[in-house]
PDB file of N, CA and C in Angstrom:
ATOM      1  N   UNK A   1      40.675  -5.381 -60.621  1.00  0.00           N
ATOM      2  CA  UNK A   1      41.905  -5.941 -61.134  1.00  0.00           C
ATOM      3  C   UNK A   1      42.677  -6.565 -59.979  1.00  0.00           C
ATOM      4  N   UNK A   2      42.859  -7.729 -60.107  1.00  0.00           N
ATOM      5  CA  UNK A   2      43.598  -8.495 -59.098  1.00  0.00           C
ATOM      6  C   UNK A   2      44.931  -8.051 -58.995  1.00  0.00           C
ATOM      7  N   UNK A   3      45.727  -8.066 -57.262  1.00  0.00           N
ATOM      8  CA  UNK A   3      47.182  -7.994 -58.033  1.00  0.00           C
ATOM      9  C   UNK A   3      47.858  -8.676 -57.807  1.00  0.00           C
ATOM     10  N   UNK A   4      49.241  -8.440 -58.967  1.00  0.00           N
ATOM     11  CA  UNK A   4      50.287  -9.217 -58.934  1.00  0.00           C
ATOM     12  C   UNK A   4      50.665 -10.373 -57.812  1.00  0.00           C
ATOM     13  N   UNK A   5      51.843 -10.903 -58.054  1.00  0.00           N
ATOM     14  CA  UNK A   5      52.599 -12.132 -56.885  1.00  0.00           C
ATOM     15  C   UNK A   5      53.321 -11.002 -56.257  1.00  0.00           C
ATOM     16  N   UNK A   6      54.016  -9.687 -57.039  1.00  0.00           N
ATOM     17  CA  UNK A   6      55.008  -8.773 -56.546  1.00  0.00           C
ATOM     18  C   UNK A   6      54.283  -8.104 -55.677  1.00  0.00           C
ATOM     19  N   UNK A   7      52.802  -7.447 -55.655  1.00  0.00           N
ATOM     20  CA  UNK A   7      51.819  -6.424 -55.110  1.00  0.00           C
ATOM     21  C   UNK A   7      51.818  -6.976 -53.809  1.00  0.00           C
ATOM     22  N   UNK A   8      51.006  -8.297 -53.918  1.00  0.00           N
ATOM     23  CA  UNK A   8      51.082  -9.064 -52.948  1.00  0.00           C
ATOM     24  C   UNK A   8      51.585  -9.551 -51.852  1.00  0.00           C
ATOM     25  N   UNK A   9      52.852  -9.465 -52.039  1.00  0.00           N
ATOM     26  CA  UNK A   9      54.762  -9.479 -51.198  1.00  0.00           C
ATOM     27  C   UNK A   9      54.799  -8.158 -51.044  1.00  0.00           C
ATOM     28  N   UNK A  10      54.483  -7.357 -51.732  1.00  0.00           N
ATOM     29  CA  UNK A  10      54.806  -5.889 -50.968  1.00  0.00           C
ATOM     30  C   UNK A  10      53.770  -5.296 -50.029  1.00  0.00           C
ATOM     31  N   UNK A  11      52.644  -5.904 -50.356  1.00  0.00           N
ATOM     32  CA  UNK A  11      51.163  -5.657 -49.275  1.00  0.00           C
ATOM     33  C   UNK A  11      51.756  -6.508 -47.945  1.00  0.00           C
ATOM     34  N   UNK A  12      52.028  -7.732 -48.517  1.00  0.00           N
ATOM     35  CA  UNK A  12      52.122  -8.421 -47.032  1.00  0.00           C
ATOM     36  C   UNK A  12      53.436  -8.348 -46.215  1.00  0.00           C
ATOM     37  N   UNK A  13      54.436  -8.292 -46.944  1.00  0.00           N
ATOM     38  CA  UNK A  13      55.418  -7.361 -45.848  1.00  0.00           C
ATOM     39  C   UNK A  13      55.492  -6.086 -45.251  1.00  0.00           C
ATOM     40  N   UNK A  14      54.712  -5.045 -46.232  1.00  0.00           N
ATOM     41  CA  UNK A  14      54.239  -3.884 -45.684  1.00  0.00           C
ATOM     42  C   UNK A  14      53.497  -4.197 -44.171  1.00  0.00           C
ATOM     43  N   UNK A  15      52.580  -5.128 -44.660  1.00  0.00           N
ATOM     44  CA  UNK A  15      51.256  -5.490 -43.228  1.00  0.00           C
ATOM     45  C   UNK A  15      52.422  -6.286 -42.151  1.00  0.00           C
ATOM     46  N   UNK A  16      53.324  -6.772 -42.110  1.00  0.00           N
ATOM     47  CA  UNK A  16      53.750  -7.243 -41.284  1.00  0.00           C
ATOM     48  C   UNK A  16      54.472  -6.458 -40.591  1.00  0.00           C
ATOM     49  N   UNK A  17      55.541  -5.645 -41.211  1.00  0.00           N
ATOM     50  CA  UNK A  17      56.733  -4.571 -40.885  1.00  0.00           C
ATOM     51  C   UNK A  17      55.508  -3.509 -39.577  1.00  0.00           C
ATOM     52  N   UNK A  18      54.347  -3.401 -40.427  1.00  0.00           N
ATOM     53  CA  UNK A  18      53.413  -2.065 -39.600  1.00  0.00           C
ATOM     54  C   UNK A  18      53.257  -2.333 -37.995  1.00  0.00           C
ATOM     55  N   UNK A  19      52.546  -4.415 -37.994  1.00  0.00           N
ATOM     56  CA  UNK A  19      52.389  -5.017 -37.274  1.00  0.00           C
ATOM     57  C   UNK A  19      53.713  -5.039 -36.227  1.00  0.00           C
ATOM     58  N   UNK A  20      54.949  -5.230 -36.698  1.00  0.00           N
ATOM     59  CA  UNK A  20      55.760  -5.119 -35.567  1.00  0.00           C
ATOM     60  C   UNK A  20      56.173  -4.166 -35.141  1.00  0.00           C
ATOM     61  N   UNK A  21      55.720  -2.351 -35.985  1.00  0.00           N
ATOM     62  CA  UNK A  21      55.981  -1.499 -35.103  1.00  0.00           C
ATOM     63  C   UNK A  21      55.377  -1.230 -34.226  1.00  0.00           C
ATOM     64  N   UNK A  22      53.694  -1.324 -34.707  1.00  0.00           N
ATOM     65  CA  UNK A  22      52.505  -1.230 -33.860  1.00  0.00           C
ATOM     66  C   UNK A  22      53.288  -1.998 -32.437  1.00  0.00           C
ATOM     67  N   UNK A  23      53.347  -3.403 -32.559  1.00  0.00           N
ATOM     68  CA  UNK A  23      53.824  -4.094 -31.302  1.00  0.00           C
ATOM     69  C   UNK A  23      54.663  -3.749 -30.358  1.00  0.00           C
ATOM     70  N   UNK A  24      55.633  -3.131 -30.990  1.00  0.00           N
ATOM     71  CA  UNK A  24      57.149  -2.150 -30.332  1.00  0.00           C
ATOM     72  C   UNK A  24      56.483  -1.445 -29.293  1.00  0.00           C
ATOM     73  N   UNK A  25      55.725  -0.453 -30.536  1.00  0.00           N
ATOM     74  CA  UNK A  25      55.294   0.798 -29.814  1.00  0.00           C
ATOM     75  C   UNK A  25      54.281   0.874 -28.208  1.00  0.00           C
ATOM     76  N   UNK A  26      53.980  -0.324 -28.652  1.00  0.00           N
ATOM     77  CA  UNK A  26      52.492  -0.578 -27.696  1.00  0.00           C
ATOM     78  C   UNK A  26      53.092  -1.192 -26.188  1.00  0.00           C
ATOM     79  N   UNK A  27      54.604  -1.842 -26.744  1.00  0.00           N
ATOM     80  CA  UNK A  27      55.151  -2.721 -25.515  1.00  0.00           C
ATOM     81  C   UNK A  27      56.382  -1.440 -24.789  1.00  0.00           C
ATOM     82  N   UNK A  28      56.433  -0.582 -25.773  1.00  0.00           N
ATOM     83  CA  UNK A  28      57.331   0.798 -24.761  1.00  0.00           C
ATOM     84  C   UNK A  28      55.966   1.127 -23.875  1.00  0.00           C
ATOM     85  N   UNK A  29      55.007   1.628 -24.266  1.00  0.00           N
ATOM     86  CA  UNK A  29      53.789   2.447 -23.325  1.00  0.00           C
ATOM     87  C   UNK A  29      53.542   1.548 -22.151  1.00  0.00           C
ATOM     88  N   UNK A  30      53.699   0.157 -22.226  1.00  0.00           N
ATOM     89  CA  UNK A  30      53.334  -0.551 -21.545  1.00  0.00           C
ATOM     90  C   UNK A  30      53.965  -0.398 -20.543  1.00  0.00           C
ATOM     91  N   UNK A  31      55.231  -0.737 -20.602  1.00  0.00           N
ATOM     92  CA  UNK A  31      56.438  -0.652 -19.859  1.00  0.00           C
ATOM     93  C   UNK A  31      56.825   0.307 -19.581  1.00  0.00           C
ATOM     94  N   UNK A  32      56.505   1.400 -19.918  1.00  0.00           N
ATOM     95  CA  UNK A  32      56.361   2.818 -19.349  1.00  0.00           C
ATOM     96  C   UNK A  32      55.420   3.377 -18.122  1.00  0.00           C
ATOM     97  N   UNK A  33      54.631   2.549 -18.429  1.00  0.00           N
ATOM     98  CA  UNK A  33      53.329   2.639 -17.624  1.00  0.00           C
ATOM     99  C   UNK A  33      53.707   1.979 -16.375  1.00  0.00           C
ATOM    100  N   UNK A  34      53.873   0.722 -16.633  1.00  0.00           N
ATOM    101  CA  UNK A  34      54.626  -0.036 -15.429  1.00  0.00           C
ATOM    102  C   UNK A  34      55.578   0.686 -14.310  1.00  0.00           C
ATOM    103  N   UNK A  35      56.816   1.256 -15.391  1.00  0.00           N
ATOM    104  CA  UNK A  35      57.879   2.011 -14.257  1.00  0.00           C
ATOM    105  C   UNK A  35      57.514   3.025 -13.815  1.00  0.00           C
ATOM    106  N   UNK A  36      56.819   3.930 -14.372  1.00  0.00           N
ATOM    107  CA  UNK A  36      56.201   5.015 -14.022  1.00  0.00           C
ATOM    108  C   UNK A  36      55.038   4.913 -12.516  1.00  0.00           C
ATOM    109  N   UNK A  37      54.071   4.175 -12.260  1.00  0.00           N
ATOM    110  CA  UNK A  37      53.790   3.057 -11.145  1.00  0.00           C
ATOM    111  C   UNK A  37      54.643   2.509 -10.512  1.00  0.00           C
ATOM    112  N   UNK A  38      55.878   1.798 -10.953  1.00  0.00           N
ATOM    113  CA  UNK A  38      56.403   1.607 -10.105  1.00  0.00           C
ATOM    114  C   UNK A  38      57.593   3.061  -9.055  1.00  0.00           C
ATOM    115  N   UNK A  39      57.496   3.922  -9.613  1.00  0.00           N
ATOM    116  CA  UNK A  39      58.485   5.588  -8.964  1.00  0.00           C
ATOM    117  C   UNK A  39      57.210   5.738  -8.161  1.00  0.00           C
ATOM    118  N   UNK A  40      56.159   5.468  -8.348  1.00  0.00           N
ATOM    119  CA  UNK A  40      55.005   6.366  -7.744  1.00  0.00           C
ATOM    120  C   UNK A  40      54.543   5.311  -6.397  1.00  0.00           C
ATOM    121  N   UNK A  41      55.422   4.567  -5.835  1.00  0.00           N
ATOM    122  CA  UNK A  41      54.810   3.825  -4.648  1.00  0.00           C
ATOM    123  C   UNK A  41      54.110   4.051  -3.673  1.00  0.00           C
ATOM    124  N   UNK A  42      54.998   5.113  -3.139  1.00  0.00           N
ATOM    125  CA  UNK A  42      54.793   6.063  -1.670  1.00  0.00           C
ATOM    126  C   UNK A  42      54.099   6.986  -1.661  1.00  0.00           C
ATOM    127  N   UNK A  43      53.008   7.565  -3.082  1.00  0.00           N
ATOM    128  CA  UNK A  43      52.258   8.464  -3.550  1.00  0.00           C
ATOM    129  C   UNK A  43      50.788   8.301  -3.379  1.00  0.00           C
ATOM    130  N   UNK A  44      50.201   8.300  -2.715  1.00  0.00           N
ATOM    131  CA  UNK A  44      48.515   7.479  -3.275  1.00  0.00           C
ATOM    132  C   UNK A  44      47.753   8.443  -4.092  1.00  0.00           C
ATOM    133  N   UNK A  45      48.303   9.892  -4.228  1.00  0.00           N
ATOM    134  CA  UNK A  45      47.348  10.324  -5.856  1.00  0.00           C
ATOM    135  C   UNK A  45      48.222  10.115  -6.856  1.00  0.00           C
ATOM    136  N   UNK A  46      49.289  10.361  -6.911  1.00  0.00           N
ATOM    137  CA  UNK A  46      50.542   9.793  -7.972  1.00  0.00           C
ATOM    138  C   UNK A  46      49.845   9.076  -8.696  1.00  0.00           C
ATOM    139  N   UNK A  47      49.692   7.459  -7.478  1.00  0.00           N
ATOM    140  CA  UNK A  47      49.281   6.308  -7.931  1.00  0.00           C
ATOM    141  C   UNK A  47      48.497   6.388  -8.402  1.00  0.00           C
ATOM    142  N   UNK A  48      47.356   6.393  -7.731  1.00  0.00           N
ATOM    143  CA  UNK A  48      45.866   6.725  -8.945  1.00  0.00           C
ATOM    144  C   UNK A  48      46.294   7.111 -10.390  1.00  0.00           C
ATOM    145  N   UNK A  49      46.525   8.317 -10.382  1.00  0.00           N
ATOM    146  CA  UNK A  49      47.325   8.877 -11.973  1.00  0.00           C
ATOM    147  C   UNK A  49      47.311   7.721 -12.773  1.00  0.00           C
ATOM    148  N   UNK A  50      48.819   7.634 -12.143  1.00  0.00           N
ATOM    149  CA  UNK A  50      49.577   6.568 -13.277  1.00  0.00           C
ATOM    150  C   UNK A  50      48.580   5.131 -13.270  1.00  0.00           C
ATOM    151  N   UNK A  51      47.947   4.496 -12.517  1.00  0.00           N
ATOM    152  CA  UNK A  51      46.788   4.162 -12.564  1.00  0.00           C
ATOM    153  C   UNK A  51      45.894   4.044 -13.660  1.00  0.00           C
ATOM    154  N   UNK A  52      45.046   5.484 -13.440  1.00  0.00           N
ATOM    155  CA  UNK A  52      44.403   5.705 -14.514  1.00  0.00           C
ATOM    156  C   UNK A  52      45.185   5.508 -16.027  1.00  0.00           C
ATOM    157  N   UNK A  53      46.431   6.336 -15.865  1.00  0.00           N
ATOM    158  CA  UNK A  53      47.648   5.953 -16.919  1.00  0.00           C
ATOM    159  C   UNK A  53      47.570   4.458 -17.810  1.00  0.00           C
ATOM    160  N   UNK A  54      47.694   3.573 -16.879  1.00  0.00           N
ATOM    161  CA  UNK A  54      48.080   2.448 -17.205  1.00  0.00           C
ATOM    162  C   UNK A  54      46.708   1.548 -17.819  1.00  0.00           C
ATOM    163  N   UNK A  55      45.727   2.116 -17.050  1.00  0.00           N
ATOM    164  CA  UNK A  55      44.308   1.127 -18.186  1.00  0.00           C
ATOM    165  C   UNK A  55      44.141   1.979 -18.845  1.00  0.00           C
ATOM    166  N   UNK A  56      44.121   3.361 -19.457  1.00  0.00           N
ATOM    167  CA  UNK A  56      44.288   3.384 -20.832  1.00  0.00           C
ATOM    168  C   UNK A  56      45.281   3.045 -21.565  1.00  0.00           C
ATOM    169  N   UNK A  57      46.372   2.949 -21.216  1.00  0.00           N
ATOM    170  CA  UNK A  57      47.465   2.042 -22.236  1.00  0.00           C
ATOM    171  C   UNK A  57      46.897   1.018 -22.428  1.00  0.00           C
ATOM    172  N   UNK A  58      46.432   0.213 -21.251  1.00  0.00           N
ATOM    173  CA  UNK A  58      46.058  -1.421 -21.526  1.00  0.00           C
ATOM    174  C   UNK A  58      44.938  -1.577 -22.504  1.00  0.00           C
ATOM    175  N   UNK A  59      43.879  -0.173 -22.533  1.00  0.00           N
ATOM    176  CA  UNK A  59      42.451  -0.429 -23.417  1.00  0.00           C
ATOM    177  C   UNK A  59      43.360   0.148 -25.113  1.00  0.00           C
ATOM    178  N   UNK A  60      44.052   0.902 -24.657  1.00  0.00           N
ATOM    179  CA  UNK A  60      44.466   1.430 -26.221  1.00  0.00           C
ATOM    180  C   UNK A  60      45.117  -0.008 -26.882  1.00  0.00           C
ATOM    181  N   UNK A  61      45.894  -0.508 -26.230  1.00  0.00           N
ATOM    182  CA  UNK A  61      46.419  -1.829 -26.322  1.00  0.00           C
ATOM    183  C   UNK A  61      45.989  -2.543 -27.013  1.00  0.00           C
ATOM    184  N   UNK A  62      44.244  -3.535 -26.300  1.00  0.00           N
ATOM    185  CA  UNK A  62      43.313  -4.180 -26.944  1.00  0.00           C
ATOM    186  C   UNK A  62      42.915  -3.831 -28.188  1.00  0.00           C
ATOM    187  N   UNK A  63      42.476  -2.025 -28.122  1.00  0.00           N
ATOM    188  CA  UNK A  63      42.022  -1.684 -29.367  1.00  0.00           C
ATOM    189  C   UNK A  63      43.039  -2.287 -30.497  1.00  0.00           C
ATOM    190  N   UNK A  64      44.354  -1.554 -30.062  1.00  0.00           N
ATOM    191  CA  UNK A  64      45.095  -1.901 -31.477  1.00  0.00           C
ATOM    192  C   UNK A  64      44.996  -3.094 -32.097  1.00  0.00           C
ATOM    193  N   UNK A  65      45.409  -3.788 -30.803  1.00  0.00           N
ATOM    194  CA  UNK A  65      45.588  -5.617 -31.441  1.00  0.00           C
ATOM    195  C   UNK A  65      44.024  -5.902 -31.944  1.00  0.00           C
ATOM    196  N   UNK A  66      43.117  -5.021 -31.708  1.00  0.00           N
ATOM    197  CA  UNK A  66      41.615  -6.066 -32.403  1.00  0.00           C
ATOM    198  C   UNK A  66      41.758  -5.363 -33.374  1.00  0.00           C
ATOM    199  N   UNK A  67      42.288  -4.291 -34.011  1.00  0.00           N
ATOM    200  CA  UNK A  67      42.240  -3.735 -35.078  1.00  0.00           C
ATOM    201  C   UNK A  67      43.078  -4.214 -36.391  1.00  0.00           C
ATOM    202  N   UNK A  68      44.439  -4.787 -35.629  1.00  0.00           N
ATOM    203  CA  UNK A  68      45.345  -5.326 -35.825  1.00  0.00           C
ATOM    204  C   UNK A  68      45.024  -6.729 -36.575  1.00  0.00           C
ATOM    205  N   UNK A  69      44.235  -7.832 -35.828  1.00  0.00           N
ATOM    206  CA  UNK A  69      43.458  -9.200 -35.991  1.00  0.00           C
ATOM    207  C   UNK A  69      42.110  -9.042 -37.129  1.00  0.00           C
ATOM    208  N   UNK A  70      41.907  -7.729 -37.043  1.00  0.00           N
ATOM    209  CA  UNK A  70      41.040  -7.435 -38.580  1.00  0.00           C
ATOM    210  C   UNK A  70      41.626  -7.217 -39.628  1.00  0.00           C
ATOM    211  N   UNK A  71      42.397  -6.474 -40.031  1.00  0.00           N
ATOM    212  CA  UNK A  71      43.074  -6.063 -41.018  1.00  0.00           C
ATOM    213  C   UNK A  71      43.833  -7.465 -41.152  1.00  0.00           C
ATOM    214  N   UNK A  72      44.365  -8.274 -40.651  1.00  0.00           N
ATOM    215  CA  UNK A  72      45.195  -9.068 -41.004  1.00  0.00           C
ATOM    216  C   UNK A  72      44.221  -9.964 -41.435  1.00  0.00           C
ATOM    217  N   UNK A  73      43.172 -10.836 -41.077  1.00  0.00           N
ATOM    218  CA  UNK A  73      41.489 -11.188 -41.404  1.00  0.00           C
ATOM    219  C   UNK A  73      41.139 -10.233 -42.877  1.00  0.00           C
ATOM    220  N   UNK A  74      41.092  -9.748 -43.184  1.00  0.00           N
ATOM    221  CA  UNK A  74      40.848  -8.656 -44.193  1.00  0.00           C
ATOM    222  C   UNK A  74      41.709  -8.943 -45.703  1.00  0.00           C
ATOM    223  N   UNK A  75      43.289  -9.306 -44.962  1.00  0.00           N
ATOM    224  CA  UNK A  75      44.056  -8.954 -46.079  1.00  0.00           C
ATOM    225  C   UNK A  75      44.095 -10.847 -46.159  1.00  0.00           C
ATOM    226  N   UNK A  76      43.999 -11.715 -45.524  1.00  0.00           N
ATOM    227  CA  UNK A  76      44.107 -12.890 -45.445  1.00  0.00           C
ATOM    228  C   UNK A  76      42.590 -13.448 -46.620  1.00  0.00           C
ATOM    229  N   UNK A  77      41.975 -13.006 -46.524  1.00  0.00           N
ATOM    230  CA  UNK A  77      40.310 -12.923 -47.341  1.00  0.00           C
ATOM    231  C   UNK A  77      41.027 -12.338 -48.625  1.00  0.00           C
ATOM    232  N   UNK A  78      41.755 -10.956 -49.015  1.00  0.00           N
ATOM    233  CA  UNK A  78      42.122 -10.752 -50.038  1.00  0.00           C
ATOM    234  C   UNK A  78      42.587 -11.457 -50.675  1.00  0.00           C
ATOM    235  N   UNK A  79      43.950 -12.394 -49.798  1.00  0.00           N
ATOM    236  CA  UNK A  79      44.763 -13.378 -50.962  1.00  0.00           C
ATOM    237  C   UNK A  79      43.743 -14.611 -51.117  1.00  0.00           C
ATOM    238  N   UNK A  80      42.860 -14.893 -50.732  1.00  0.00           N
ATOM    239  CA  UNK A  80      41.908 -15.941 -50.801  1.00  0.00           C
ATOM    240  C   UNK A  80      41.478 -16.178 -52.654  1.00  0.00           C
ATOM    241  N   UNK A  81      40.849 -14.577 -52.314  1.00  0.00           N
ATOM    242  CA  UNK A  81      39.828 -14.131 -53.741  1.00  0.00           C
ATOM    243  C   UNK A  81      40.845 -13.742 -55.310  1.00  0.00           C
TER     244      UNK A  81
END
């Protein structure tokens, strides 16, 4: 059963609203990551840490947004059909 024009507007503002928290959320860690590296200058295991810290933010990052670029691919194919 196909849905509605209303279903539809509520799917795709739902998918958008998610999309800009996802984005929020992903650009605090980021920037967390950053200052957190940046307190840790004068540290060289600190650094490492936050280091390590910071490319998993950056890989969790990618993940989201490719997960992100599917589902939106996904729901873009829905209103197609």
């Amino acid at each position: 059963m196909p849905l509605s024009s209303a279903e539809w507007e509520f799917l795709s503002t739902a998918h958008n609203g998610w999309v800009d928290d996802v984005a929020e959320i992903l650009a605090g860690l980021a920037d967390a990551a950053e200052d957190a590296e940046r307190s840790v200058e004068d540290s060289a295991i600190a650094r490492r840490v936050v280091f390590d810290l910071r490319r998993r933010v950056k890989a969790a990052i990618l993940e989201v947004a490719d997960r992100v670029n599917d589902l939106t691919v996904r729901l873009a194919r829905l209103q197609r059909d």
